[in-house]
Structure formats: structure tokens, C-alpha cells
C-alpha atoms as a PDB file:
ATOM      1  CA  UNK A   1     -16.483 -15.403  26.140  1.00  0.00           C
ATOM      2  CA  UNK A   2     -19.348 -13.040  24.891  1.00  0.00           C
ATOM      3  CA  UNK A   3     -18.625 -10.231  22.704  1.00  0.00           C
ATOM      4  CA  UNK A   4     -18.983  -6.823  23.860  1.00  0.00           C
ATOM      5  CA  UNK A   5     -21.408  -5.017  20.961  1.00  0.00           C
ATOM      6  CA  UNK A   6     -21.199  -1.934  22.410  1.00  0.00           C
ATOM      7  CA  UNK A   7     -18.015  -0.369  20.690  1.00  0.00           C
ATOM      8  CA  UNK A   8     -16.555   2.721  21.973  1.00  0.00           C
ATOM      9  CA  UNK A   9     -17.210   5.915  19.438  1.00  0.00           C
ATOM     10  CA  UNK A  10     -13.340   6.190  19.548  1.00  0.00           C
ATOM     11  CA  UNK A  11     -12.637   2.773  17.832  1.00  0.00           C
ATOM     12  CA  UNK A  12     -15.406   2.676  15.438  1.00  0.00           C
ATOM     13  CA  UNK A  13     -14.413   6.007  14.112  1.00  0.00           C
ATOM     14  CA  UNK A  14     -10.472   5.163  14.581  1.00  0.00           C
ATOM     15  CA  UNK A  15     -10.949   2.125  12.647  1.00  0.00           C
ATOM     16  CA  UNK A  16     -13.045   3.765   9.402  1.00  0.00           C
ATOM     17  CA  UNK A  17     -10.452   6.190   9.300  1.00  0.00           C
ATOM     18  CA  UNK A  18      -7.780   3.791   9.124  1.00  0.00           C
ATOM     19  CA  UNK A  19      -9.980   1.930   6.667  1.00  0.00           C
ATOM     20  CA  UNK A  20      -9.918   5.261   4.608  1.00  0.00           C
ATOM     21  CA  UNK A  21      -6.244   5.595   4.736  1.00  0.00           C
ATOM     22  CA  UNK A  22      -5.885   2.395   3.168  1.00  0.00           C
ATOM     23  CA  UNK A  23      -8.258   2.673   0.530  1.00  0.00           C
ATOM     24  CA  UNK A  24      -6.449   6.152   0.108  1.00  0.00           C
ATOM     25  CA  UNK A  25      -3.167   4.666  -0.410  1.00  0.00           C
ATOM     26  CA  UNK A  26      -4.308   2.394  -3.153  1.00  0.00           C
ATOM     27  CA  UNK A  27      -6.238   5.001  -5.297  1.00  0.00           C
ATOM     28  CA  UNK A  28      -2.966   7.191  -4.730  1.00  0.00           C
ATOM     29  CA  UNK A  29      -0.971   4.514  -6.234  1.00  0.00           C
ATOM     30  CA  UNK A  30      -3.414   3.649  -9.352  1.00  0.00           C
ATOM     31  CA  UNK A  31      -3.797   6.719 -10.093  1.00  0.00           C
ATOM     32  CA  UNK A  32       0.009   8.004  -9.786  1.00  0.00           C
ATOM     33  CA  UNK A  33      -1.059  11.260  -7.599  1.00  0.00           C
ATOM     34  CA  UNK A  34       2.155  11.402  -5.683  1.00  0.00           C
ATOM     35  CA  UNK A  35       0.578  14.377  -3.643  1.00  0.00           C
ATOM     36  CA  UNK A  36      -2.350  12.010  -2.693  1.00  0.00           C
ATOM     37  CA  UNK A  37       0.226   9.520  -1.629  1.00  0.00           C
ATOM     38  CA  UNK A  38       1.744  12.245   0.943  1.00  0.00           C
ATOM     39  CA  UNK A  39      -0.975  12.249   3.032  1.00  0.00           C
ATOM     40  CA  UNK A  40      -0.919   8.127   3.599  1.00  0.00           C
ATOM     41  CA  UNK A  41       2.728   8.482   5.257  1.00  0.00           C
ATOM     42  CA  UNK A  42       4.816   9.762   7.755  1.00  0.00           C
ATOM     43  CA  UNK A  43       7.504  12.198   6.089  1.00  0.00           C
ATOM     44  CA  UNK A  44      10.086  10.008   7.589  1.00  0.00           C
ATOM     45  CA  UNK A  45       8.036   6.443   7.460  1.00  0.00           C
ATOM     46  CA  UNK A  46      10.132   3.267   6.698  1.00  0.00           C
ATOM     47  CA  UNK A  47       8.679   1.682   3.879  1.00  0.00           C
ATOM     48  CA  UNK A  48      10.106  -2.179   2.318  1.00  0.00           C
ATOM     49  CA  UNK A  49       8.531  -3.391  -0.774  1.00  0.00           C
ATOM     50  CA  UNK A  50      11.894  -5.371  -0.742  1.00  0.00           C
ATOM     51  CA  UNK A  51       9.598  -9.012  -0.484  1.00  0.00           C
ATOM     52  CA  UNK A  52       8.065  -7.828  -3.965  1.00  0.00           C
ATOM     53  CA  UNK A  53      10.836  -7.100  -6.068  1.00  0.00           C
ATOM     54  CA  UNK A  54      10.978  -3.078  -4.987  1.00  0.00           C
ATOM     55  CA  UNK A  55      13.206  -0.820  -2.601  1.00  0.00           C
ATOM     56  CA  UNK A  56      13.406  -0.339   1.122  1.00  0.00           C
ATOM     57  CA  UNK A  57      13.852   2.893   2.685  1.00  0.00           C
ATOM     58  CA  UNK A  58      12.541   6.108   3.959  1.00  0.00           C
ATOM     59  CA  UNK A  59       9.430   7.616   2.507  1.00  0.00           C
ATOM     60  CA  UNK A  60      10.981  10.161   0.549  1.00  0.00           C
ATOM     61  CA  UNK A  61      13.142   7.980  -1.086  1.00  0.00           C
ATOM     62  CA  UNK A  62      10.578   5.370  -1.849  1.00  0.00           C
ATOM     63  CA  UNK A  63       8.072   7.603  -3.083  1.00  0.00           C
ATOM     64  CA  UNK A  64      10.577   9.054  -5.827  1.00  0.00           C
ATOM     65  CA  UNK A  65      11.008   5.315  -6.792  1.00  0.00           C
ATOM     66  CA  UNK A  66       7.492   4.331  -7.056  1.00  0.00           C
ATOM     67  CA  UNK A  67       7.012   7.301  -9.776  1.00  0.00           C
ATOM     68  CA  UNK A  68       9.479   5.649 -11.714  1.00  0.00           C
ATOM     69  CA  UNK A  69       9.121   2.081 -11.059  1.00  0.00           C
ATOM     70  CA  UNK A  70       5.084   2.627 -12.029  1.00  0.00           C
ATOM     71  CA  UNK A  71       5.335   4.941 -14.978  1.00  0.00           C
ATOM     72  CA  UNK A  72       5.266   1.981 -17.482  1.00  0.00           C
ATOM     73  CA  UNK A  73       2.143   0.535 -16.275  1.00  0.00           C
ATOM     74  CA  UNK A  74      -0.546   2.360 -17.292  1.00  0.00           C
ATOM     75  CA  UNK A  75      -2.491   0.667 -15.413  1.00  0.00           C
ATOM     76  CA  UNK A  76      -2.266  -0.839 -12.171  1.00  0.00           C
ATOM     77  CA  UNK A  77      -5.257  -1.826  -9.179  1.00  0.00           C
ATOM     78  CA  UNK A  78      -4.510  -2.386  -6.109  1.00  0.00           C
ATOM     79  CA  UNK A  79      -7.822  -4.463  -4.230  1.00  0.00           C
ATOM     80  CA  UNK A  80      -7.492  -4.606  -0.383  1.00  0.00           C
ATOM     81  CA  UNK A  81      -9.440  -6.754   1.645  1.00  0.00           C
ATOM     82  CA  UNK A  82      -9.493  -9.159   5.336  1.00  0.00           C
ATOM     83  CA  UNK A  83      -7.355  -6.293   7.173  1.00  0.00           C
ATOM     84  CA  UNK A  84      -6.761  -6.797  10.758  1.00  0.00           C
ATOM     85  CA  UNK A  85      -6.770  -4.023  12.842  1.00  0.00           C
ATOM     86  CA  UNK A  86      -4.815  -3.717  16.562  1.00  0.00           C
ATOM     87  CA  UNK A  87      -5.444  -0.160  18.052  1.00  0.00           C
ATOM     88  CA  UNK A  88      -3.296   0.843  20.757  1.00  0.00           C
ATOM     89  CA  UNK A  89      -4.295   4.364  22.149  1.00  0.00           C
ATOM     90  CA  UNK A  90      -2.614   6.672  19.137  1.00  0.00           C
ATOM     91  CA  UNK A  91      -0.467   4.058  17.494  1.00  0.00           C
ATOM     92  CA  UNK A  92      -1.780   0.937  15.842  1.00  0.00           C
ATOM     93  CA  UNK A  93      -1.138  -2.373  12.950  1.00  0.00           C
ATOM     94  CA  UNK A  94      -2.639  -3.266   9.871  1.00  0.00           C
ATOM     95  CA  UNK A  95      -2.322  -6.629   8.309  1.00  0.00           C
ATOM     96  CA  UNK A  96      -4.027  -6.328   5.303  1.00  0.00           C
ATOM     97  CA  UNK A  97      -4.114  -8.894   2.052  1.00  0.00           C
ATOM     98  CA  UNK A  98      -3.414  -7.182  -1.371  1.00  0.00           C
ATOM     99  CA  UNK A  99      -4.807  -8.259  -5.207  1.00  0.00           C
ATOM    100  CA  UNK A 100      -2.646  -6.336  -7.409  1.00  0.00           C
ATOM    101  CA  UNK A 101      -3.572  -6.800 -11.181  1.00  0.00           C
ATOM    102  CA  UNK A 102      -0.596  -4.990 -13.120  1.00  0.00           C
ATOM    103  CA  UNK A 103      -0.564  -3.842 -16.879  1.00  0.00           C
ATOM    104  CA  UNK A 104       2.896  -3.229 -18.405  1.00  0.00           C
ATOM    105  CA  UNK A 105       3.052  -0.808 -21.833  1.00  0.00           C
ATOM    106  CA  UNK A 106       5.425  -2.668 -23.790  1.00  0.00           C
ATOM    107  CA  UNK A 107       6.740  -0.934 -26.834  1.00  0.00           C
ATOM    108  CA  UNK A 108       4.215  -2.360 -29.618  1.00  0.00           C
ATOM    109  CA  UNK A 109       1.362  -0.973 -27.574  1.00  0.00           C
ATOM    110  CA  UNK A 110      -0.078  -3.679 -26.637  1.00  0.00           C
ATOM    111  CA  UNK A 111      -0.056  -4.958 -22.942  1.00  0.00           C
ATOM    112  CA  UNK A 112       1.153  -7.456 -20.528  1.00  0.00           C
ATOM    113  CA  UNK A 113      -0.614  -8.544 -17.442  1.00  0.00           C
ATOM    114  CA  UNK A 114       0.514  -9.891 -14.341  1.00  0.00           C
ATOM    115  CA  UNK A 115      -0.619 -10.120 -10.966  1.00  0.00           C
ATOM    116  CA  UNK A 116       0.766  -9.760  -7.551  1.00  0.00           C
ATOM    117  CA  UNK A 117      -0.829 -10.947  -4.204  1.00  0.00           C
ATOM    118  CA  UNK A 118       0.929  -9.896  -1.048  1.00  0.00           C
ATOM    119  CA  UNK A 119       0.284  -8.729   2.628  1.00  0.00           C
ATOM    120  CA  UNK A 120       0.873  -5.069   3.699  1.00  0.00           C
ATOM    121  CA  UNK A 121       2.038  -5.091   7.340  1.00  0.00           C
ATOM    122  CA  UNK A 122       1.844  -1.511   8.715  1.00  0.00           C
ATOM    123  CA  UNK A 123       2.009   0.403  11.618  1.00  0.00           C
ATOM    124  CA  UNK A 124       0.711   3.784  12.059  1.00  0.00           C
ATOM    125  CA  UNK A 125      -0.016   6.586  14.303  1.00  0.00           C
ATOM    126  CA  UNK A 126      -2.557   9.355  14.922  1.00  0.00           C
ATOM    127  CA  UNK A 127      -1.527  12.627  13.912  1.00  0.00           C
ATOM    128  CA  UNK A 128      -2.722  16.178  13.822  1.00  0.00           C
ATOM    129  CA  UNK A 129      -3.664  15.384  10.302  1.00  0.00           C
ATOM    130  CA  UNK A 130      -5.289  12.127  10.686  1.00  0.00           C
ATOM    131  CA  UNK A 131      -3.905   8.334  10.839  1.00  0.00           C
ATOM    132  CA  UNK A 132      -0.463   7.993   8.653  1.00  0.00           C
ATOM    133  CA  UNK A 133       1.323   5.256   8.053  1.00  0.00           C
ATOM    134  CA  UNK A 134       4.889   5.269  10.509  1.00  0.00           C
ATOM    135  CA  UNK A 135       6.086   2.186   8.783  1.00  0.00           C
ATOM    136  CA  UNK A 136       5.106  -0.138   6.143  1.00  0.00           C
ATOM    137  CA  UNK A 137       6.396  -3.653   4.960  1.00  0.00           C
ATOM    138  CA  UNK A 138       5.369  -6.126   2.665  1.00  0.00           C
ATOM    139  CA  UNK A 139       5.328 -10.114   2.590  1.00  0.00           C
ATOM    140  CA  UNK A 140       5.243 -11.623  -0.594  1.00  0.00           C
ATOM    141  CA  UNK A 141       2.220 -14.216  -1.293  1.00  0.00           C
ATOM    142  CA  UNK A 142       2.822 -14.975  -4.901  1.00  0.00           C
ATOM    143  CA  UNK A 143       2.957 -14.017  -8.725  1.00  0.00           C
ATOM    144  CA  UNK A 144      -0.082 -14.941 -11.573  1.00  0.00           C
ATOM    145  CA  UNK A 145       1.779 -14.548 -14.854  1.00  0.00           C
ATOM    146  CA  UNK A 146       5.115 -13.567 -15.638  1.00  0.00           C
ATOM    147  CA  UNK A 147       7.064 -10.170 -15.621  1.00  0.00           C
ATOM    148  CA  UNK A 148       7.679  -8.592 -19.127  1.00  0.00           C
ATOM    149  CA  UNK A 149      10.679  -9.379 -20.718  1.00  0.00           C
ATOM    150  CA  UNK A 150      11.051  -5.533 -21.475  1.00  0.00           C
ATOM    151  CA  UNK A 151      10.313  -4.465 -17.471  1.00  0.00           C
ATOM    152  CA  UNK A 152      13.292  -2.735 -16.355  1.00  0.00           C
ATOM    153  CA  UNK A 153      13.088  -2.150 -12.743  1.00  0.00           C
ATOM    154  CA  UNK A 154      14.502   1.243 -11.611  1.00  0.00           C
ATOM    155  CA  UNK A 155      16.856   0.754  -8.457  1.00  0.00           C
END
């Protein structure tokens, strides 16, 4: 079947921006800018990071967990990659593959590294303001390392 290489305008620029969004997400994340982090979501987006150890819920709700469930990790990254895009008008999925190196501050100073790999499945809608994310799950790929005996994970 030959491939059309003549891509609408609409899609191209419908699927950077979604592109953006997700790229947005993860620096909003690593760098713990809850503000940035608004403008990824839907105010009332179901998010489930259940499948990696975190909480299921509405945005709001989530969001006030991440800032707790990340403060001891000074660092974290969060490297996206092989997302597969399905637009649909004004809604649309993501199934995107995440690399998540992880760097717990445990109380000598010193820190412990771990990393997660998992699959973001999302679906999201255009807005006035842009894609967002209407709902967002995860599926859990696997660990590299072990958690920190000292990582207390907020509920």
C-alpha cells in the first residue's frame, strides 16, 4: 500500500504539539515545577501510576502526591522515546516508552540510584489552551536496581 507523503498541515502541527506536551511533562516532573505540570493536564484528568508503585486518581489529587512522593529525589530524568500517536479529530492516544533514572537523598548524603522503565498510555484532547492530557495510565516494564531501604512512599 504506498504511503501518502503529503501530510495534512493539521497533523504535522497536531503531532509536534503533542510531542511538546510530552517533553513538557517530563521537564515539569524533573524539575518539580508543579505550575509547569498544570498545563500538561486536564484539571479533572484521571491519572494511575498505580502499575509503578504510585496513586491513582484525579489530577488534583495526584499532583499533590507527586510533590511529595518526589521531594527526596533530588534528582530524577525522565527520557521519552518510540511514542505512537492516533489522532482522532480533537481527541487522540499516546503510547509512549519511558527511561526513568531516579536518585534518592538518603540521610548520609550520599545517593541511591535506581531506574524505572515503563509505558505512558494517554489520551488527550485539544483545548483552547493547547493539547492536555484527559487521562493518563502507566504499564510497568521493569526495575534496574533496587528501591532504598529508607524510601518511604507517601500514600
Amino acid at each position: 500500500m504506498p504511503v501518502n507523503r503529503d501530510l495534512p498541515v493539521r497533523e504535522l502541527s497536531d503531532r509536534l504539539a503533542i510531542n511538546d506536551l510530552l517533553i513538557r511533562y517530563t521537564r515539569a516532573i524533573d524539575t518539580k515545577d508543579w505550575n509547569l505540570l498544570d498545563t500538561c493536564f486536564l484539571p479533572d484528568a484521571d491519572v494511575d501510576y498505580t502499575a509503578t508503585g504510585g496513586v491513582a486518581g484525579k489530577y488534583p489529587e495526584v499532583r499533590a502526591w507527586l510533590a511529595k512522593a518526589l521531594a527526596p529525589f533530588p534528582i530524577t530524568v525522565h527520557y521519552i522515546t518510540n511514542s505512537i500517536v492516533k489522532l482522532d479529530g480533537d481527541r487522540a492516544t499516546a503510547r509512549t516508552l519511558v527511561y526513568n533514572p531516579m536518585f534518592f537523598g538518603k540521610p548520609d548524603g550520599t545517593l541511591h540510584d535506581f531506574t524505572v522503565g515503563a509505558t505512558y498510555v494517554d489520551e488527550l484532547v485539544w483545548t483552547a489552551d493547547g493539547w492536555r492530557i484527559a487521562k493518563r495510565g502507566e504499564e510497568a516494564g521493569y526495575m534496574q536496581g533496587q528501591l532504598p531501604a529508607a524510601l518511604q512512599i507517601p500514600k
